[in-house]
C-alpha atoms as a PDB file:
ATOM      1  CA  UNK A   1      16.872  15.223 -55.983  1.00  0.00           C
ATOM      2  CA  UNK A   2      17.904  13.330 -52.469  1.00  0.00           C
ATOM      3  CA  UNK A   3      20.579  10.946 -52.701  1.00  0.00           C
ATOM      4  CA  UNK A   4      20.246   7.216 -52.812  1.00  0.00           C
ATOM      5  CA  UNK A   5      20.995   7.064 -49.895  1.00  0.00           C
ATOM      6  CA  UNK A   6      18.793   9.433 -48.013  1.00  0.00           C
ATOM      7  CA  UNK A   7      15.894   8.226 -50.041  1.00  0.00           C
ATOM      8  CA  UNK A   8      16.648   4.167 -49.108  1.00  0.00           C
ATOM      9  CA  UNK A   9      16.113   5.536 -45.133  1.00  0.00           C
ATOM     10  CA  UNK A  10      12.725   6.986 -46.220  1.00  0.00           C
ATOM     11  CA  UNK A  11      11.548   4.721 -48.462  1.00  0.00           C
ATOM     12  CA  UNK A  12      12.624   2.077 -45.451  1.00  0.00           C
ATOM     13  CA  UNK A  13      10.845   4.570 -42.940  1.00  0.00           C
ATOM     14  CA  UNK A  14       7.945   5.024 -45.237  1.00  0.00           C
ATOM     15  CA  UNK A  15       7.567   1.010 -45.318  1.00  0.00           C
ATOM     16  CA  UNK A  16       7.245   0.797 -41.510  1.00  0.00           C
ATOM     17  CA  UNK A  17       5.050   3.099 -41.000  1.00  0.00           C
ATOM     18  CA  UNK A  18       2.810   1.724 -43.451  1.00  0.00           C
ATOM     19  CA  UNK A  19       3.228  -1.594 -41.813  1.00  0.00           C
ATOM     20  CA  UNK A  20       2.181  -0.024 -38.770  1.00  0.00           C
ATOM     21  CA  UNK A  21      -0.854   1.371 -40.209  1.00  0.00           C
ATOM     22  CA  UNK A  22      -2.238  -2.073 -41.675  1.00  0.00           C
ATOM     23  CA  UNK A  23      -1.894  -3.438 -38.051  1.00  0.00           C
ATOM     24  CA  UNK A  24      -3.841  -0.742 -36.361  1.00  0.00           C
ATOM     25  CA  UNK A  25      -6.285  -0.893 -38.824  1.00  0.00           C
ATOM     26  CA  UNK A  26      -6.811  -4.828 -38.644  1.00  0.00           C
ATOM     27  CA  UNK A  27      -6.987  -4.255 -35.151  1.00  0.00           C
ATOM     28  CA  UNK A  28      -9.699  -1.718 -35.309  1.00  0.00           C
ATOM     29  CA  UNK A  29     -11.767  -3.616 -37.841  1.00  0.00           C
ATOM     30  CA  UNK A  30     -11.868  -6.740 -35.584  1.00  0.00           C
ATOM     31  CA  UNK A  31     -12.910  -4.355 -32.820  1.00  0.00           C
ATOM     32  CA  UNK A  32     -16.360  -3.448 -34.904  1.00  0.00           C
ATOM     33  CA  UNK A  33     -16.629  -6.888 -35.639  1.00  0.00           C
ATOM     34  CA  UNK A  34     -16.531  -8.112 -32.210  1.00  0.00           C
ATOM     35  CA  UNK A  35     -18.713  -5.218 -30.901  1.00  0.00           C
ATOM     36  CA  UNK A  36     -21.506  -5.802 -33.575  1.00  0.00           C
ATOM     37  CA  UNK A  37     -21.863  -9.706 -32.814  1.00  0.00           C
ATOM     38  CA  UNK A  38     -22.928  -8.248 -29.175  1.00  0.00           C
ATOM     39  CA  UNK A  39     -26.016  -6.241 -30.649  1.00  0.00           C
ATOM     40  CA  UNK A  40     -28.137  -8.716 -30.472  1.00  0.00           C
ATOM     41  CA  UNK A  41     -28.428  -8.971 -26.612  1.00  0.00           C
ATOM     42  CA  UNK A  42     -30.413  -5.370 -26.897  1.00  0.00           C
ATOM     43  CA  UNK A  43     -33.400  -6.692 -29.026  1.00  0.00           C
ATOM     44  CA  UNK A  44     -33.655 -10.199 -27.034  1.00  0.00           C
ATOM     45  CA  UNK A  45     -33.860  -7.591 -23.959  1.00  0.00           C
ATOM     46  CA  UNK A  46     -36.554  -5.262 -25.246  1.00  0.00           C
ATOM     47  CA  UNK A  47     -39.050  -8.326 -26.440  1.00  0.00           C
ATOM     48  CA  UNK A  48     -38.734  -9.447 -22.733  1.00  0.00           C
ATOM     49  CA  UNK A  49     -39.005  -6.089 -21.038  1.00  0.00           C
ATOM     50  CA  UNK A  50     -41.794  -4.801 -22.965  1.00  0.00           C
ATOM     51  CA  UNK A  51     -43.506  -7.731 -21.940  1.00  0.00           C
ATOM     52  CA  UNK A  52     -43.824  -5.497 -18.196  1.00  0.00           C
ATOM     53  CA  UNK A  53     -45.839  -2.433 -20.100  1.00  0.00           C
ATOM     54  CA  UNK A  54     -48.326  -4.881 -21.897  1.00  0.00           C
ATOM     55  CA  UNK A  55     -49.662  -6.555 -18.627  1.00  0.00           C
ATOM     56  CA  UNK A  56     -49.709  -3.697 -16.572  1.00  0.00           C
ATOM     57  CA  UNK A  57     -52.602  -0.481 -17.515  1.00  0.00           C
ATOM     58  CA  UNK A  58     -50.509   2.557 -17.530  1.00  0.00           C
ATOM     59  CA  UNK A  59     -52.922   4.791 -19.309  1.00  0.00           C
ATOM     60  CA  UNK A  60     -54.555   6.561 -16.117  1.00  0.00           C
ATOM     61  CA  UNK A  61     -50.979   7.247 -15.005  1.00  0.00           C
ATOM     62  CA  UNK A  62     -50.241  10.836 -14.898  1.00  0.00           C
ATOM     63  CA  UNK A  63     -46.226  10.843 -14.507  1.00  0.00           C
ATOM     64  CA  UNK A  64     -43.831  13.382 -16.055  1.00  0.00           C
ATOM     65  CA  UNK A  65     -41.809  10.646 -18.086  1.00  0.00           C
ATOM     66  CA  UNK A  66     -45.106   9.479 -19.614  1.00  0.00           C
ATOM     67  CA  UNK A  67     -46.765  12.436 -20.482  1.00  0.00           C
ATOM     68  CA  UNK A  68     -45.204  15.867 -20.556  1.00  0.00           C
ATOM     69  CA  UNK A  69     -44.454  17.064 -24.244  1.00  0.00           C
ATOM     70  CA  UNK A  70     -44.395  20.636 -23.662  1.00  0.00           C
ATOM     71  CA  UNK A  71     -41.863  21.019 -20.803  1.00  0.00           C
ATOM     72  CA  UNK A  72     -38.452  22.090 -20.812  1.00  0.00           C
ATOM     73  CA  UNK A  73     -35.779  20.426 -23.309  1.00  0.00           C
ATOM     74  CA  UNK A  74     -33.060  18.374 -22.709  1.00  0.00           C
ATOM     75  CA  UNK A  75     -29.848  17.606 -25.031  1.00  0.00           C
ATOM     76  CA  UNK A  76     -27.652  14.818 -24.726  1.00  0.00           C
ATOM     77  CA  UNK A  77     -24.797  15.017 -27.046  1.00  0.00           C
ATOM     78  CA  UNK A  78     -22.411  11.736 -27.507  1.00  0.00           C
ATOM     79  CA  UNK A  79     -18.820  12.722 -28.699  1.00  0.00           C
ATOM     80  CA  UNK A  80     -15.655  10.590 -28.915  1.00  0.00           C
ATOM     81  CA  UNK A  81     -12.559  11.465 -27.614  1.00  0.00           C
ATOM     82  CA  UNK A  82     -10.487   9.268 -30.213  1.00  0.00           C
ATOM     83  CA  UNK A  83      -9.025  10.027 -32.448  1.00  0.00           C
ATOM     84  CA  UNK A  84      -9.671  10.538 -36.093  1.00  0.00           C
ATOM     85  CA  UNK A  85     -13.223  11.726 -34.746  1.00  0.00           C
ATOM     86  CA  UNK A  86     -13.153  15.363 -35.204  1.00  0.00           C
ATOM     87  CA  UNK A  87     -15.949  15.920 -38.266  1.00  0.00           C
ATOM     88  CA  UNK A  88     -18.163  13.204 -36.708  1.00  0.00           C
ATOM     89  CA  UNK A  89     -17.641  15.051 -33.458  1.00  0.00           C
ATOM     90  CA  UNK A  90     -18.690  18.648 -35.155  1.00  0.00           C
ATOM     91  CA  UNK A  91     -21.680  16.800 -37.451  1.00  0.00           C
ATOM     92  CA  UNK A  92     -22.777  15.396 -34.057  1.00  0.00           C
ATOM     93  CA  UNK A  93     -22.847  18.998 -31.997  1.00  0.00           C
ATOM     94  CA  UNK A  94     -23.844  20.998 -34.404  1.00  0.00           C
ATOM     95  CA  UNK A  95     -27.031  18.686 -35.416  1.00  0.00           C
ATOM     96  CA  UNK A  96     -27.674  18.996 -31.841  1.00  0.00           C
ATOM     97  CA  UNK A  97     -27.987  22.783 -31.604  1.00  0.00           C
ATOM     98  CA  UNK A  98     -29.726  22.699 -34.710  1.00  0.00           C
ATOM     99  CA  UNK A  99     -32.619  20.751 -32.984  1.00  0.00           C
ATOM    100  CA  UNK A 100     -35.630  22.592 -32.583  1.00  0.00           C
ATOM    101  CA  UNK A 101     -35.744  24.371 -29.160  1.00  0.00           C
ATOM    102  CA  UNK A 102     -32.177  24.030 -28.494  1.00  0.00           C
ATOM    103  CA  UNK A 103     -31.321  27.468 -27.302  1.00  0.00           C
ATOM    104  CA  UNK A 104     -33.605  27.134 -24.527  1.00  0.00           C
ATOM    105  CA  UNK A 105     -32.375  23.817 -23.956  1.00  0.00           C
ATOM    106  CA  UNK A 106     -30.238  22.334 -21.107  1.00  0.00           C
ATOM    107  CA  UNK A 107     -27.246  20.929 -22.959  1.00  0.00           C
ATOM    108  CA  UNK A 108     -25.141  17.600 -21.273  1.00  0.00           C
ATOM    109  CA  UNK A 109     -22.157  16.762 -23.542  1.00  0.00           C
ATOM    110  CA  UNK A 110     -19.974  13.648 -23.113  1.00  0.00           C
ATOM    111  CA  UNK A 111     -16.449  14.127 -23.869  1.00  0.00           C
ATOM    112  CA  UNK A 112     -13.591  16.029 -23.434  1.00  0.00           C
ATOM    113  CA  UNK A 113     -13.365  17.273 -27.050  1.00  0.00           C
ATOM    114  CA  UNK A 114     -16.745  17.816 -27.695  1.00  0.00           C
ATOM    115  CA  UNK A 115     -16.794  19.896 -24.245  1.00  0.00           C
ATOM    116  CA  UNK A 116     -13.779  21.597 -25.379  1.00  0.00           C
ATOM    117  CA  UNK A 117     -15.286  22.541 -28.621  1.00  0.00           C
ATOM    118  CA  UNK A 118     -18.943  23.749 -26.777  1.00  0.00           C
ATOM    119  CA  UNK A 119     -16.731  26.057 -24.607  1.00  0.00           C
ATOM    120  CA  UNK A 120     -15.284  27.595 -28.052  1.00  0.00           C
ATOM    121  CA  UNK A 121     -18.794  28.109 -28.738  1.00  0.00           C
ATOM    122  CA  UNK A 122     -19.286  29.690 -25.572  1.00  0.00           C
ATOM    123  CA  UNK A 123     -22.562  27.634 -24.612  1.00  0.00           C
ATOM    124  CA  UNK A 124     -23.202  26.506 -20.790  1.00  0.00           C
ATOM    125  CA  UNK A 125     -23.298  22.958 -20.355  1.00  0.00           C
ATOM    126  CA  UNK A 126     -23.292  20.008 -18.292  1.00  0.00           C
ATOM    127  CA  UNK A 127     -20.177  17.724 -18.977  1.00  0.00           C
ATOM    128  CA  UNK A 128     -19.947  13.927 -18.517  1.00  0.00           C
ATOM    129  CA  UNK A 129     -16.747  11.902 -18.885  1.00  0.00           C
ATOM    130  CA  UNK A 130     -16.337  10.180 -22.726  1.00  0.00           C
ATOM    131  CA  UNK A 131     -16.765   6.512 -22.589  1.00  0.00           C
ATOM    132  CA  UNK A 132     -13.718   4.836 -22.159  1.00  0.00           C
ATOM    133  CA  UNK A 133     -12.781   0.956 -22.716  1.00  0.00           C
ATOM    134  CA  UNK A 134     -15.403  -1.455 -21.378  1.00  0.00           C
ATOM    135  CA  UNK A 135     -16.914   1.118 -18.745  1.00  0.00           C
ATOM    136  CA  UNK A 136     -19.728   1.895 -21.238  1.00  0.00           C
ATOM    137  CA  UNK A 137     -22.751   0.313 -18.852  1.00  0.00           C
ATOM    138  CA  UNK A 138     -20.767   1.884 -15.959  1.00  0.00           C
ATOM    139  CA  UNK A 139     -21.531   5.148 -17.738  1.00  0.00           C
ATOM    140  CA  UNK A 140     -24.857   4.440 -18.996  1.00  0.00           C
ATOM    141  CA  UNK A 141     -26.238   4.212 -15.002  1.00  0.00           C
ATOM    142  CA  UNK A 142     -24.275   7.578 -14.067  1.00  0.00           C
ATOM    143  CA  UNK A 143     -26.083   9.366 -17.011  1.00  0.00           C
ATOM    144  CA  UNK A 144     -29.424   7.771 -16.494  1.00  0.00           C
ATOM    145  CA  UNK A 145     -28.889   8.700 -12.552  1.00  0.00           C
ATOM    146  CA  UNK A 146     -28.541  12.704 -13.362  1.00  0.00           C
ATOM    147  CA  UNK A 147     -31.125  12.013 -16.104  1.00  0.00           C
ATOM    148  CA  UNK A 148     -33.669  10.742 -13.217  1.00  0.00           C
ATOM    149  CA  UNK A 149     -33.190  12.817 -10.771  1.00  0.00           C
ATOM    150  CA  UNK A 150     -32.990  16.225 -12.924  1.00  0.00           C
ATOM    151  CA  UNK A 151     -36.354  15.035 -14.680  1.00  0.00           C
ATOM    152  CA  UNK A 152     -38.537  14.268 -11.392  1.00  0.00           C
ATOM    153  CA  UNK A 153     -37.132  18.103 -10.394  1.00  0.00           C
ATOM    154  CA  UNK A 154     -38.439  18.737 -13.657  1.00  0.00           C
ATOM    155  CA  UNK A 155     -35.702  20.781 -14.945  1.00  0.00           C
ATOM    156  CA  UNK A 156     -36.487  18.820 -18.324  1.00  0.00           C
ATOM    157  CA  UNK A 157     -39.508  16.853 -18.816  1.00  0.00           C
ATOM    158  CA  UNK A 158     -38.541  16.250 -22.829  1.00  0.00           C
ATOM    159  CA  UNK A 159     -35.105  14.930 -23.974  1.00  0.00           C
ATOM    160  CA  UNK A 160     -33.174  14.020 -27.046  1.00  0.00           C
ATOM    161  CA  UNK A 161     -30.021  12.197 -27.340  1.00  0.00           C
ATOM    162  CA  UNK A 162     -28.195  12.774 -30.443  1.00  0.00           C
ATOM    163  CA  UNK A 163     -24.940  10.208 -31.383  1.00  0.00           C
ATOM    164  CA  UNK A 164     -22.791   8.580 -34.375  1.00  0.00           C
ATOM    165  CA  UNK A 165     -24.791   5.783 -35.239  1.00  0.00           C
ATOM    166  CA  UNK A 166     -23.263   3.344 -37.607  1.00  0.00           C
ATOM    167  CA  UNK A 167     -25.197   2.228 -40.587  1.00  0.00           C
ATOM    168  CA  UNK A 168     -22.683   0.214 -42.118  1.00  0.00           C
ATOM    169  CA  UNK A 169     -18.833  -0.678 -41.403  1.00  0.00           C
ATOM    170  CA  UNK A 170     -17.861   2.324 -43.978  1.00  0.00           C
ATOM    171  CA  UNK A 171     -20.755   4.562 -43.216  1.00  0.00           C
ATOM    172  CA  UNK A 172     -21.962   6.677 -40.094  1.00  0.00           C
ATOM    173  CA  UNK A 173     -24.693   8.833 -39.792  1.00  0.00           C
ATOM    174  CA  UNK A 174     -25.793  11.557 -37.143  1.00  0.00           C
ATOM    175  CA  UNK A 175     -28.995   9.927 -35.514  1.00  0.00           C
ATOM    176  CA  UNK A 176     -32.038  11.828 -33.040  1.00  0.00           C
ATOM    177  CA  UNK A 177     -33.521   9.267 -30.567  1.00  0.00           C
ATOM    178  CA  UNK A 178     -36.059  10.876 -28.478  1.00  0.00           C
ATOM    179  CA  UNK A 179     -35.661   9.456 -24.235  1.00  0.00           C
ATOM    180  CA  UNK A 180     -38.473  11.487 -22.564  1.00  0.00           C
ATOM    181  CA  UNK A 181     -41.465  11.359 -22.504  1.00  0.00           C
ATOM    182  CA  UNK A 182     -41.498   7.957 -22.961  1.00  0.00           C
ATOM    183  CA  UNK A 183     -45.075   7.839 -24.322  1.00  0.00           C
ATOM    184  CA  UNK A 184     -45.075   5.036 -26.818  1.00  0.00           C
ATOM    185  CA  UNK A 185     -44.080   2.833 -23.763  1.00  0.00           C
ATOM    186  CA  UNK A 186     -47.536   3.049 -21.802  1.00  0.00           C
ATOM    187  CA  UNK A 187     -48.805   2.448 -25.382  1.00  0.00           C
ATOM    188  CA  UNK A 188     -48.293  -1.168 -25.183  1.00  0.00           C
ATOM    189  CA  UNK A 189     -50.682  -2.929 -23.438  1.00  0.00           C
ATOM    190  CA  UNK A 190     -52.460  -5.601 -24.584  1.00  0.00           C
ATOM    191  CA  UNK A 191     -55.926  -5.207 -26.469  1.00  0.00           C
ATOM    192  CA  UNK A 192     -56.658  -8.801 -25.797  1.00  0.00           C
ATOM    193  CA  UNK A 193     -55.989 -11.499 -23.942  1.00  0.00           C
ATOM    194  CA  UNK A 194     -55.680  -9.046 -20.759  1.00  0.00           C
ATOM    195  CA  UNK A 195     -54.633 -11.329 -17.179  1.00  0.00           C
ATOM    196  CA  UNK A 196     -55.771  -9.705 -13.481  1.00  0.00           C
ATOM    197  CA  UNK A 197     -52.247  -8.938 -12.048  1.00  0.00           C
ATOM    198  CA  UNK A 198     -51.771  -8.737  -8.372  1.00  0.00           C
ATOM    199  CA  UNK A 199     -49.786  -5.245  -8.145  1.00  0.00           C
ATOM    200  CA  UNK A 200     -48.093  -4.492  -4.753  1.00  0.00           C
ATOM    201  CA  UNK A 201     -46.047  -1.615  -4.997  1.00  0.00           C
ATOM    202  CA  UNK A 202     -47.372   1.316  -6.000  1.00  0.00           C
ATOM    203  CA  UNK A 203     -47.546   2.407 -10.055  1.00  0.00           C
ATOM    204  CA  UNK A 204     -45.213   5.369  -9.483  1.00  0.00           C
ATOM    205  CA  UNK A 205     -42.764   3.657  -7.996  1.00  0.00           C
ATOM    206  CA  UNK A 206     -43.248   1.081 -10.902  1.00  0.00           C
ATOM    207  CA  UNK A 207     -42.789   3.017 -13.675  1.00  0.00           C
ATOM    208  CA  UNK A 208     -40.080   5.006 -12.621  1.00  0.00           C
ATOM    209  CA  UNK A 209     -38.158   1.296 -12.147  1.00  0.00           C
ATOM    210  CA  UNK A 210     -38.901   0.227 -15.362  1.00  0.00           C
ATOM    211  CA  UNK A 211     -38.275   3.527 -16.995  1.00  0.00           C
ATOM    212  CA  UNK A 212     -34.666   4.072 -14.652  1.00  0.00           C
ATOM    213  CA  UNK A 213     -34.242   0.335 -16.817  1.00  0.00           C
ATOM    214  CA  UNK A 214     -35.437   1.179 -20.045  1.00  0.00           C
ATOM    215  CA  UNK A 215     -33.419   4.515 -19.773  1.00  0.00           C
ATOM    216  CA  UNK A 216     -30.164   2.876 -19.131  1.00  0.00           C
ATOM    217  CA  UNK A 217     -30.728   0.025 -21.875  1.00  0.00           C
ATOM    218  CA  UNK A 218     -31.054   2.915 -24.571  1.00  0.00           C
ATOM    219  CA  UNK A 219     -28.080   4.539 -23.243  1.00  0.00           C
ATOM    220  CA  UNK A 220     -25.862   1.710 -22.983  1.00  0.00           C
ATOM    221  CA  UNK A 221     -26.644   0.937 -26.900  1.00  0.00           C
ATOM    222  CA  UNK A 222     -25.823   4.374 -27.724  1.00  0.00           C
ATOM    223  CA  UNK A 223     -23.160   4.341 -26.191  1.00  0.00           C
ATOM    224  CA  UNK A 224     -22.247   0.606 -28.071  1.00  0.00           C
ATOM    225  CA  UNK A 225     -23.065   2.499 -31.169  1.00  0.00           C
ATOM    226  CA  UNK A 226     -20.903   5.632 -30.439  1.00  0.00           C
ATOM    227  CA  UNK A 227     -17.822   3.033 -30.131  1.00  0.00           C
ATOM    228  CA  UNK A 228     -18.860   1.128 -33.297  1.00  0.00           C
ATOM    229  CA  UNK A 229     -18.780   4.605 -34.848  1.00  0.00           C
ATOM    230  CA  UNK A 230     -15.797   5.110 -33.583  1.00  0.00           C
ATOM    231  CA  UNK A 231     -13.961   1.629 -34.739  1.00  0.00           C
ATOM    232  CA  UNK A 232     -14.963   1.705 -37.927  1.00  0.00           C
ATOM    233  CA  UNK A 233     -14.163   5.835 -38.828  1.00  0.00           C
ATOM    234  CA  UNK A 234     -10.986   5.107 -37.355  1.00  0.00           C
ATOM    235  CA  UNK A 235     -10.690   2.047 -40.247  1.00  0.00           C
ATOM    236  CA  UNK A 236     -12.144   3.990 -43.031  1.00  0.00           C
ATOM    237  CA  UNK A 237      -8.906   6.777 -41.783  1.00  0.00           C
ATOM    238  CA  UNK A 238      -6.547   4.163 -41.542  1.00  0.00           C
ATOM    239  CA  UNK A 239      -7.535   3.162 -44.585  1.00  0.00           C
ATOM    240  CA  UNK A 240      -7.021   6.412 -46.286  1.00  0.00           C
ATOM    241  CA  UNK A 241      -3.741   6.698 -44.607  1.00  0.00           C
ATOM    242  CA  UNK A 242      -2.326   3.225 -45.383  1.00  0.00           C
ATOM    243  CA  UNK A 243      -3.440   4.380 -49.428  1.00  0.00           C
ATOM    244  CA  UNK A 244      -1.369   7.572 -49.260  1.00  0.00           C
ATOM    245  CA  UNK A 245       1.595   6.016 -47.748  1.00  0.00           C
ATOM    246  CA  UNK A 246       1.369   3.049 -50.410  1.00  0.00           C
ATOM    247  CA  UNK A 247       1.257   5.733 -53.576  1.00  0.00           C
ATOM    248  CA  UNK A 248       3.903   7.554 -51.478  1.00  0.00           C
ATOM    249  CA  UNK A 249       6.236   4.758 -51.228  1.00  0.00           C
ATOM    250  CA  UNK A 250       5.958   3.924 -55.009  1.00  0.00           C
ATOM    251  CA  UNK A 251       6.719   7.424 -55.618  1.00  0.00           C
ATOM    252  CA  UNK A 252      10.212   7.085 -53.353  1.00  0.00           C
ATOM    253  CA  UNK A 253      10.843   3.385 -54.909  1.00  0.00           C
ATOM    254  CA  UNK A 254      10.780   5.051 -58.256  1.00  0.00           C
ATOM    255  CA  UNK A 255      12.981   7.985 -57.344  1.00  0.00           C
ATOM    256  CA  UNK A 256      15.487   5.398 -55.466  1.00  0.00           C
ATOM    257  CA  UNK A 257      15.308   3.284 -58.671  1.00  0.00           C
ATOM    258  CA  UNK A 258      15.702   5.950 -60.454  1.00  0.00           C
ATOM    259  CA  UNK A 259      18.892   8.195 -58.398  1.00  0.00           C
ATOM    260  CA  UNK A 260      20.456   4.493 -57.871  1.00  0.00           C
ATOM    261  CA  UNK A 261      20.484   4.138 -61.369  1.00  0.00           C
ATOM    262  CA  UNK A 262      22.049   7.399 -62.540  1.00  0.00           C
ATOM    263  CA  UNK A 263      24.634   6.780 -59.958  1.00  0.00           C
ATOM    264  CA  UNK A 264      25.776   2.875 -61.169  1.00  0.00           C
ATOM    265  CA  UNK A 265      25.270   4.730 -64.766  1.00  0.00           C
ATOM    266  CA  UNK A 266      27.603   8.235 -63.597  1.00  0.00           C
ATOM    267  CA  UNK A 267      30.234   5.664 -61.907  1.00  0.00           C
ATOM    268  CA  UNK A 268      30.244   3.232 -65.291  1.00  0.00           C
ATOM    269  CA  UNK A 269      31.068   6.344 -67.386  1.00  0.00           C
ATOM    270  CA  UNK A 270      33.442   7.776 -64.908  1.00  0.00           C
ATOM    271  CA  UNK A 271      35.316   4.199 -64.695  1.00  0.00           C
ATOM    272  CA  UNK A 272      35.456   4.489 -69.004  1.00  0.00           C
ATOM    273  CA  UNK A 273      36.521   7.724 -69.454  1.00  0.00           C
ATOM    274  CA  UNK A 274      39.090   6.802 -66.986  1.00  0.00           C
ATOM    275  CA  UNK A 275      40.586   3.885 -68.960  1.00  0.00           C
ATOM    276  CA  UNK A 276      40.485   5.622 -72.096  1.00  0.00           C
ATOM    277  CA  UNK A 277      42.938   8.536 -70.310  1.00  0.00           C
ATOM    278  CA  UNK A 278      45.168   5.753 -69.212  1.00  0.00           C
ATOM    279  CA  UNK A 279      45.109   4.062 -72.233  1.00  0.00           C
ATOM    280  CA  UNK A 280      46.000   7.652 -74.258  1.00  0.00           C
ATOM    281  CA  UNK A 281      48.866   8.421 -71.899  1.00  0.00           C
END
């Protein structure tokens, strides 16, 4: 057993570091708080830019991002680069290449780790930065750039984005979104009610606006949901962590108690045998 002593410094060691822990996890919980108050912003901007596919007839359009369901696949997988991320990381990639068509597929990763873990794999892919801070929309346009240009070359006319959605502040699941085509989009105009409107650029150059727009909306919630993932794993971890060091410092108070006590109780009977010998000399 450790001396009194040695196990006061860790059970004062242990205390800090549990300390610590509560803070960071506070701190991350008011993070996912924060974030999810902002969520609403996505659904007042889809009411008001679906509004641009229901007075407009799409349906004689015949453009690669509308119609195209047989082409070549794309894969967009979202990975974190925080910590405590690893198994969503994994659940994320390897639902990906799971996906139907996926070894045929061209394969764009974001992240370092998740990169780093595709390499293991030895797959060829294309790698994006992870999303960092408050440079989420900043990263949404980059990846909706490469995402336009590589789909009018048509070196993907279908693509999937697969991410750590967050279904609740304990819980995250591995979600599928499909990006391209974009079908149900040209799907939305109006059966009644229809207004003449006075259209001066040309449809193509229309729809690939609205669809550079709608691409970079989806991608800049993803990404929102990626870092709510993110916050609240990194909780549920702390969490965990904060638990064990709590049982482990009861565990150290007890032997403390316990090693303290033997020692006031070794010193008593030390101090009474030692009277008794003076008292018998």
């Amino acid at each position: 057993m450790l001396s009194a002593q040695k196990l006061k410094k860790e059970l004062e060691l242990n205390a800090e570091l549990t300390e610590l822990l509560d803070v960071l996890k506070g701190i991350a919980s008011s993070q996912f708080r924060a974030l999810e108050k902002r969520k609403e912003r996505f659904t007042t901007f889809l009411e008001a830019f679906e509004g641009f596919f229901q007075m407009i007839d799409f349906s004689s359009i015949d453009h690669p991002f509308a119609r195209d369901t047989t082409g070549k696949l794309g894969i967009i997988m979202v990975t974190s680069d925080e910590g405590f991320m690893g198994g969503l990381n994994t659940r994320v990639i390897n639902t990906a290449l799971n996906y139907t068509g996926a070894k045929e597929a061209q394969i764009i990763v974001i992240g370092e780790r998740g990169a780093g873990y595709l390499s293991g794999l030895g797959h060829n892919f294309v790698k994006f930065p992870g999303i960092v801070g408050e440079e989420r929309y900043e990263a949404a346009v980059k990846l909706k750039d490469y995402i336009m240009k590589e789909g009018m070359s048509r070196k993907f006319s279908r693509l999937i984005l697969v991410y750590p959605k967050p279904i609740s502040f304990t819980v995250q699941k591995v979600e599928v979104i499909k990006i391209l085509p974009c079908s149900e989009l040209f799907e939305k105009r109006k059966s009644e009610g229809r207004e003449d409107v006075i259209i001066e650029s040309s449809l193509n150059s229309i729809i690939e606006f609205l669809l550079g727009a709608w691409i970079t909306e989806k991608l800049f919630e993803v990404f929102e949901d990626s870092k709510l993932s993110e916050f609240s794993a990194r909780t549920v971890h702390l969490e965990e962590s904060h638990q064990v060091l709590l049982q482990r410092g009861r565990r150290i108070q007890f032997q403390y108690f316990r090693s303290h006590h033997d020692l006031v109780d070794r010193g008593m009977r030390e101090t009474f045998s030692a009277q008794l010998i003076r008292r018998e000399k």
